[in-house]
Structures are given as C-alpha cells and as structure tokens.
C-alpha atoms as a PDB file:
ATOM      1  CA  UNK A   1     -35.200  -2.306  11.433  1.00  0.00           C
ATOM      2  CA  UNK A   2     -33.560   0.890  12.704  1.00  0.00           C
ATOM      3  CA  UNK A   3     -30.333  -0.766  14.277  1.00  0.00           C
ATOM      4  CA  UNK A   4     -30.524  -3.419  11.545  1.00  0.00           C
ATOM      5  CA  UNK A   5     -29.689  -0.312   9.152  1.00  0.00           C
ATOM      6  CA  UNK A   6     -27.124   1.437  11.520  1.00  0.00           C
ATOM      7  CA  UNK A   7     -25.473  -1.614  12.137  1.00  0.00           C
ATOM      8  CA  UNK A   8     -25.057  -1.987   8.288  1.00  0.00           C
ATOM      9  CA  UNK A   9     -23.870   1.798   7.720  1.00  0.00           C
ATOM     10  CA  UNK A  10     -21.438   1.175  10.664  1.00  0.00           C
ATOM     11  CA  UNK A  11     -20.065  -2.692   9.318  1.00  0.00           C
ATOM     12  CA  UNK A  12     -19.908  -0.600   5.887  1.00  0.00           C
ATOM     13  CA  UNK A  13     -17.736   2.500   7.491  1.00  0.00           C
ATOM     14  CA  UNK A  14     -15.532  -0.323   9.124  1.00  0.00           C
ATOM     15  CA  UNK A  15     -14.663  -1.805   5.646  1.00  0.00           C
ATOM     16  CA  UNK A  16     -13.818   1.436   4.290  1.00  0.00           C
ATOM     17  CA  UNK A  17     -11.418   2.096   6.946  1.00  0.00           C
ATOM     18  CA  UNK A  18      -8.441   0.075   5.662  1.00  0.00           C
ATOM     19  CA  UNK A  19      -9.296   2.261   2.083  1.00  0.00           C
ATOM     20  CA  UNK A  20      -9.542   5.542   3.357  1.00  0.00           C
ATOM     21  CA  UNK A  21      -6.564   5.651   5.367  1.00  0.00           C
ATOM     22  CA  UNK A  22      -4.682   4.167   2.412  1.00  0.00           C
ATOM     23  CA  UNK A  23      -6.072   7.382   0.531  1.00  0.00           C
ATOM     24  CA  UNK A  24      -5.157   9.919   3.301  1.00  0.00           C
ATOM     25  CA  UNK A  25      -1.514   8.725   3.484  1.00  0.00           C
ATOM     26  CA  UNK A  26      -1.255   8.393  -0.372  1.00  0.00           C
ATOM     27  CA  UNK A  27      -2.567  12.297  -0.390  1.00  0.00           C
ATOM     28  CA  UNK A  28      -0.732  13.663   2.430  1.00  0.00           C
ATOM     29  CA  UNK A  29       2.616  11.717   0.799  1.00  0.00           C
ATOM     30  CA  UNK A  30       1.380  14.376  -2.338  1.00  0.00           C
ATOM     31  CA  UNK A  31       1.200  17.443  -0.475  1.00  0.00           C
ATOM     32  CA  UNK A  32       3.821  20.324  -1.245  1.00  0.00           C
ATOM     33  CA  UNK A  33       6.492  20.271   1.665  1.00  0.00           C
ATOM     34  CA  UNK A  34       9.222  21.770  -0.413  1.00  0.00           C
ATOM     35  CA  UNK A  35      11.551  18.735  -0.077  1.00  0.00           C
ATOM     36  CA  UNK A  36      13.242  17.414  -2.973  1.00  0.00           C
ATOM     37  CA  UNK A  37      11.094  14.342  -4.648  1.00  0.00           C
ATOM     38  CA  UNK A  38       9.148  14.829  -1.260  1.00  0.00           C
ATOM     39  CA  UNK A  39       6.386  13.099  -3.917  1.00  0.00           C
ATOM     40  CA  UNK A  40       8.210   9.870  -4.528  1.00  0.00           C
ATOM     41  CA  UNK A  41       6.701   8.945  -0.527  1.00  0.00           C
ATOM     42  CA  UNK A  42       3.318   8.148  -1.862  1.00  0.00           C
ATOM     43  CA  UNK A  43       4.236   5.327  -3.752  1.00  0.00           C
ATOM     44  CA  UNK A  44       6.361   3.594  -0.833  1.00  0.00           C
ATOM     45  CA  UNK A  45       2.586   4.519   1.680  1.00  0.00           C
ATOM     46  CA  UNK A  46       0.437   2.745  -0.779  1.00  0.00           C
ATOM     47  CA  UNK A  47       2.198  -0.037  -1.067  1.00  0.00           C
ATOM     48  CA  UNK A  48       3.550  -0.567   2.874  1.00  0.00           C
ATOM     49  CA  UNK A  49      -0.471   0.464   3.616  1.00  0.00           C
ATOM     50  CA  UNK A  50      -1.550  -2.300   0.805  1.00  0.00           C
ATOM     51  CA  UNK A  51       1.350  -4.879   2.110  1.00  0.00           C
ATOM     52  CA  UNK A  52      -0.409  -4.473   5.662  1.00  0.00           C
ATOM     53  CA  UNK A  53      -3.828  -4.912   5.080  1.00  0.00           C
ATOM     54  CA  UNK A  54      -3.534  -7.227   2.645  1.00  0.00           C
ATOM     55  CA  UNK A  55      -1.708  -9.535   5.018  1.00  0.00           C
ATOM     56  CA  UNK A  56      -3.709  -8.659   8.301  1.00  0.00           C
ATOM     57  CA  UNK A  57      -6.677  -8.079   6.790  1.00  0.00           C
ATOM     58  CA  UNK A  58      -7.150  -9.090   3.716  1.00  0.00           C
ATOM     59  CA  UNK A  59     -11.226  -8.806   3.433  1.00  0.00           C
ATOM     60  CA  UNK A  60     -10.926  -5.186   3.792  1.00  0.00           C
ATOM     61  CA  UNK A  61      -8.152  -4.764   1.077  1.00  0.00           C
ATOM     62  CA  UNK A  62      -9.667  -6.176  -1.926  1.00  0.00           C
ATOM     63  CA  UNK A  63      -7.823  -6.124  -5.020  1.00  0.00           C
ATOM     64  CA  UNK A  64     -10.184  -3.790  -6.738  1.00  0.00           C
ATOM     65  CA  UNK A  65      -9.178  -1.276  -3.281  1.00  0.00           C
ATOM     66  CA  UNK A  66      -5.708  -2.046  -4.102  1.00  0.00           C
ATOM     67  CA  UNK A  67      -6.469  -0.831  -7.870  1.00  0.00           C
ATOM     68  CA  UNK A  68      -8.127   2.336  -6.709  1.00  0.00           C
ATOM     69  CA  UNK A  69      -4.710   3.182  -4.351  1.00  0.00           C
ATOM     70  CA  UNK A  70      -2.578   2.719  -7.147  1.00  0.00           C
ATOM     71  CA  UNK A  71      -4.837   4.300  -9.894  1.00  0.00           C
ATOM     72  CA  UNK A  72      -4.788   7.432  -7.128  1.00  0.00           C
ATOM     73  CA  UNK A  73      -1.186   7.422  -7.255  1.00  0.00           C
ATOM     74  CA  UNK A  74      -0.870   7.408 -10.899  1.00  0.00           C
ATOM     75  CA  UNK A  75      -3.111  10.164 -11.400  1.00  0.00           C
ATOM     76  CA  UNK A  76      -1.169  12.369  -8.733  1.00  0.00           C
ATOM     77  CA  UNK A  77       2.554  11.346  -9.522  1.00  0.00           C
ATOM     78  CA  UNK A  78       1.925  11.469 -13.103  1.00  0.00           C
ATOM     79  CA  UNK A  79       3.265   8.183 -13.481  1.00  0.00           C
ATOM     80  CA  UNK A  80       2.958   6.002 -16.440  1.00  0.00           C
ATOM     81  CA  UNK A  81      -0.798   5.107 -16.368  1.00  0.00           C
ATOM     82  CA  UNK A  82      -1.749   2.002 -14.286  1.00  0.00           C
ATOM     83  CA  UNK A  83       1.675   0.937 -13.711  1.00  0.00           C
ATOM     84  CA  UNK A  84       0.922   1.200  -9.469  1.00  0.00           C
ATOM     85  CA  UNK A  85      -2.344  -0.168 -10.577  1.00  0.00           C
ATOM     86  CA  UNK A  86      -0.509  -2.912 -11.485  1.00  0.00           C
ATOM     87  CA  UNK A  87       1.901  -3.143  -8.834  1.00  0.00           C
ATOM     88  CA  UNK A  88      -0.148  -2.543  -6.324  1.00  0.00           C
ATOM     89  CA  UNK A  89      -2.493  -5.759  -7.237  1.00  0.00           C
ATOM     90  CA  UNK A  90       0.629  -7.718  -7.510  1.00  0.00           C
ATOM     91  CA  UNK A  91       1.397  -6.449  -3.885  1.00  0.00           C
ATOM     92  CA  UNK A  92      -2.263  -7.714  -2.745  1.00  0.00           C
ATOM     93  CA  UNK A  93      -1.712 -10.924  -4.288  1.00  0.00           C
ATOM     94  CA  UNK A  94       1.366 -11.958  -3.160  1.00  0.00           C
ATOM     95  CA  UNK A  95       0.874 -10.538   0.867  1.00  0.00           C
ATOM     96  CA  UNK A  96      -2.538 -12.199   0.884  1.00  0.00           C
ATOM     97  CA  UNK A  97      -0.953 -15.002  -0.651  1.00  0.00           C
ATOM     98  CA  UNK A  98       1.643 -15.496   2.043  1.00  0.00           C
ATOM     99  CA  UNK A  99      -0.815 -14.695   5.100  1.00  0.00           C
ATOM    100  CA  UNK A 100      -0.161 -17.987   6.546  1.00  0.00           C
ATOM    101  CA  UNK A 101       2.997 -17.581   6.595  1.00  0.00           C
ATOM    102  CA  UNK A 102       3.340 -13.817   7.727  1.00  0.00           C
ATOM    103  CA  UNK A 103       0.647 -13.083   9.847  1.00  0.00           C
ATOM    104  CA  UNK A 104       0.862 -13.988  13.761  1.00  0.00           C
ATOM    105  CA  UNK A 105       4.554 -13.948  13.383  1.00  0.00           C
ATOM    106  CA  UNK A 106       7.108 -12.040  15.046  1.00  0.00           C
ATOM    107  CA  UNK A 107       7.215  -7.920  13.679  1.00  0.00           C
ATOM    108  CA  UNK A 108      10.638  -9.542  12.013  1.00  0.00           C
ATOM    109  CA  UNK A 109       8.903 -11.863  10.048  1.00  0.00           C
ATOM    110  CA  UNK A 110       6.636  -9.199   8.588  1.00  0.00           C
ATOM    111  CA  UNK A 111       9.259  -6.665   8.131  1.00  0.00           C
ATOM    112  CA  UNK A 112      11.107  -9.636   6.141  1.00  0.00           C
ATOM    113  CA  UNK A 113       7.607  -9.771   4.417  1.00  0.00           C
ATOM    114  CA  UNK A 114       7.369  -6.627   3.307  1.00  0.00           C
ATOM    115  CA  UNK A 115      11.131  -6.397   2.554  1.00  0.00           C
ATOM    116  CA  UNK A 116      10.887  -9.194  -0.005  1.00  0.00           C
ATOM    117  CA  UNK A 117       7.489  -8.191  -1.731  1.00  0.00           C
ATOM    118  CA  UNK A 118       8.887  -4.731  -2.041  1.00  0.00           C
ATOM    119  CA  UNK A 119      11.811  -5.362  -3.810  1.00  0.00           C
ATOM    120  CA  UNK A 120       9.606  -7.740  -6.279  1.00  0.00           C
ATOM    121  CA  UNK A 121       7.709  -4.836  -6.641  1.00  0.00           C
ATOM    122  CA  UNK A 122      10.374  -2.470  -7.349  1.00  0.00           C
ATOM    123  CA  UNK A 123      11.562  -4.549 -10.100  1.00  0.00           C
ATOM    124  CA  UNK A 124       8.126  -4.887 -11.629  1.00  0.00           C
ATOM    125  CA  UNK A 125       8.099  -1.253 -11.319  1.00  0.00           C
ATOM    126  CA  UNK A 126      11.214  -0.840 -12.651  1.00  0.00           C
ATOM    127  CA  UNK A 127      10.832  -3.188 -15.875  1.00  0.00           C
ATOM    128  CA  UNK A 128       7.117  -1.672 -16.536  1.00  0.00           C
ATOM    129  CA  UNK A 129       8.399   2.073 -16.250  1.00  0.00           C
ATOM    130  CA  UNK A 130      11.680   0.759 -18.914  1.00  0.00           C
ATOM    131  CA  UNK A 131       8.715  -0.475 -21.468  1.00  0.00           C
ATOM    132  CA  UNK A 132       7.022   2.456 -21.150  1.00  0.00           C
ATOM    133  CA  UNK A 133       9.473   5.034 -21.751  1.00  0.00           C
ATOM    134  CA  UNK A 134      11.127   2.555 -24.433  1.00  0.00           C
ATOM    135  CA  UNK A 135      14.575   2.555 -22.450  1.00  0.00           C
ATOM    136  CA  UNK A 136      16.053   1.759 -19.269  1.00  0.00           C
ATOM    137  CA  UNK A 137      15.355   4.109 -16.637  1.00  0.00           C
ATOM    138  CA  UNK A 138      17.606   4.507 -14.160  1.00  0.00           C
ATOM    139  CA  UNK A 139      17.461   1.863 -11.453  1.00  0.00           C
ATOM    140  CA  UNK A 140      18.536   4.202  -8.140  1.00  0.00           C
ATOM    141  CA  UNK A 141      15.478   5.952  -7.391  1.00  0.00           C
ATOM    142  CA  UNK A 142      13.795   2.785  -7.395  1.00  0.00           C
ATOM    143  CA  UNK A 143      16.342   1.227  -4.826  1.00  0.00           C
ATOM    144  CA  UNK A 144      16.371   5.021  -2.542  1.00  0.00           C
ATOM    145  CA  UNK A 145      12.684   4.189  -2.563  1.00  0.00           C
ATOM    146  CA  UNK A 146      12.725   0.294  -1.571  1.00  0.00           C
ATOM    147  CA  UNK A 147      15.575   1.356   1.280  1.00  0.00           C
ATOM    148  CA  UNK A 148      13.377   4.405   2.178  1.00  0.00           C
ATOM    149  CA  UNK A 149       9.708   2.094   2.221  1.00  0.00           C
ATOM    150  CA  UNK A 150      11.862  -0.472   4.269  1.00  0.00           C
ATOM    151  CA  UNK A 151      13.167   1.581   6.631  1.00  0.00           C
ATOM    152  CA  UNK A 152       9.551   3.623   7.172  1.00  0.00           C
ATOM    153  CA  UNK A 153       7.746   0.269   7.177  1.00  0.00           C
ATOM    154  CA  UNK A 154       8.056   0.244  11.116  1.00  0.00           C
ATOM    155  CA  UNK A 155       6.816   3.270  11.855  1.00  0.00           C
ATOM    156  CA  UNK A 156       3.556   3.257   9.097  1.00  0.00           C
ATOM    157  CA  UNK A 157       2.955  -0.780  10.253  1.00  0.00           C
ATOM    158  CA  UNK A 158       2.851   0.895  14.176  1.00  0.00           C
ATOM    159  CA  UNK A 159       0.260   3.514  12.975  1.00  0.00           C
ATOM    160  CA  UNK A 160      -1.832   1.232  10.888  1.00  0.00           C
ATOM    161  CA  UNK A 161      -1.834  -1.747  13.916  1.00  0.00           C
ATOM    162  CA  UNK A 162      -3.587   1.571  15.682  1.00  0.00           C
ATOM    163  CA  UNK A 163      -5.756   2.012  13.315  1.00  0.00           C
ATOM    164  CA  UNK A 164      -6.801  -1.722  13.256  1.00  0.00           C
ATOM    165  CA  UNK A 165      -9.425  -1.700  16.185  1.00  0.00           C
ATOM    166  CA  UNK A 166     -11.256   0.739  14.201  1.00  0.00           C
ATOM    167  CA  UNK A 167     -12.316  -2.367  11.635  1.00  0.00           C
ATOM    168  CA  UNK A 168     -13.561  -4.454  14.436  1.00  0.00           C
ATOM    169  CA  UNK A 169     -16.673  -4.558  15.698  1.00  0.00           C
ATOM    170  CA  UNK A 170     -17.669  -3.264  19.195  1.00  0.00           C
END
C-alpha cells in the first residue's frame, strides 16, 4: 500500500514537471535585470516551453496547463487579460495537432514547427491586443519577439530535451 502511494506521489511529481518548469522560466523571464523590455522574454518562454511539450509530450501539457502559463503571464506582464491564455491554448492545439508530423523528425523540422506556430501566434496576438486597445498597435515588437523566440528556440528546446528524463519513469 506504501509504494502503491509513493509511486502515485512520484507519477504525480513527474506530470507536474513539464508545468513547473514552464512556471520557473515564465518567472525568471519576469525578474528585474535592468535590460530594456527585459519582460517581453516571458511571453516568447511560455510559448517555446508550451510548443515543446505540447509536441513531445503532449499528456503532460494539457490545455488547461497551457491556460495556467498564459494566465501567469498575463497577470505579470500586465497584458490585456487572457489574451496569452488564449494564445497559449491555440499554441497547444495546433503543436499537439501536428505531433505526427513534428515529432521524431530532424531538430529542423521542429524548429520549422515552432517557427510557423509562432508567427500564427504572433498574429493572433497581434489582432487580439488591436481589439483590445480599440486600434492598431504597432506590429514590430511583435515581430522583435517572433525573431527573438525563433532564434532562442534552440537553446530553451536543448534545456527542456534535459529536462525530459525527469517525466519518465525509472
């Protein structure tokens, strides 16, 4: 009964991994390092970290875990209410949706991946932000940000592929 419980807490710590790391790069994106729009990082982390699990494990990114991330960045950026809600489930959807095609590929393929859903989901951004100031915002620190998230993807897909064992049994 013992191990039958500890192997639960443990299965139950392994499915939170893909979330809590999501969390710790989303708040260590927030932190004060006294660079210009130093802030505008946690955005491009939640959705590479979303992107990634949602394609190479998608049980342990659930939408509602895709939800949280992006209510969490909302709530720290100050950002129109729900929009990364939003964009992040739209992320989950369409990586998980494409898992076929993108995972077990080539590190190309999945960089393409990302490439492609990130720009969608700069210009969902982009159109949701526009509706909710009531005019169009300016479209260049959206595209910094997609060029910024593509060229970090390699470097935050290399640290979550090490993180990876920790969701695996044994």
């Amino acid at each position: 009964m013992e191990s039958s419980l500890a192997n639960k807490a443990a299965n139950l710590v392994r499915a939170g991994v893909p979330f809590s790391i999501s969390a710790v790069l989303i708040l260590a994106a927030m932190l004060p390092y006294g660079l210009p729009k130093s802030s505008l990082a946690a955005p491009v982390l939640a959705l590479i970290s979303v992107y990634y699990w949602s394609v190479f494990r998608p049980e342990l990114m659930p939408a509602s875990a895709a939800f949280l991330l992006g209510l969490l960045v909302d709530v720290l950026s100050g950002g129109p209410p729900g929009l990364n809600a939003l964009v992040l489930i739209l992320v989950h959807w369409a990586a998980a949706g494409q898992r076929r095609t993108l995972a077990g590929k080539s590190f190309a393929v999945s960089w393409l991946g990302y490439l492609l859903i990130a720009a969608g989901a700069a210009v969902i951004n982009w159109f949701f932000a526009s509706l909710f100031h009531t005019t169009a915002i300016e479209s260049v620190p959206l595209v910094v940000s997609h060029a910024i998230g593509t060229a970090a993807y390699p470097l935050v897909a290399l640290f979550l592929a090490r993180m990876q064992p920790l969701t695996q049994q044994g």
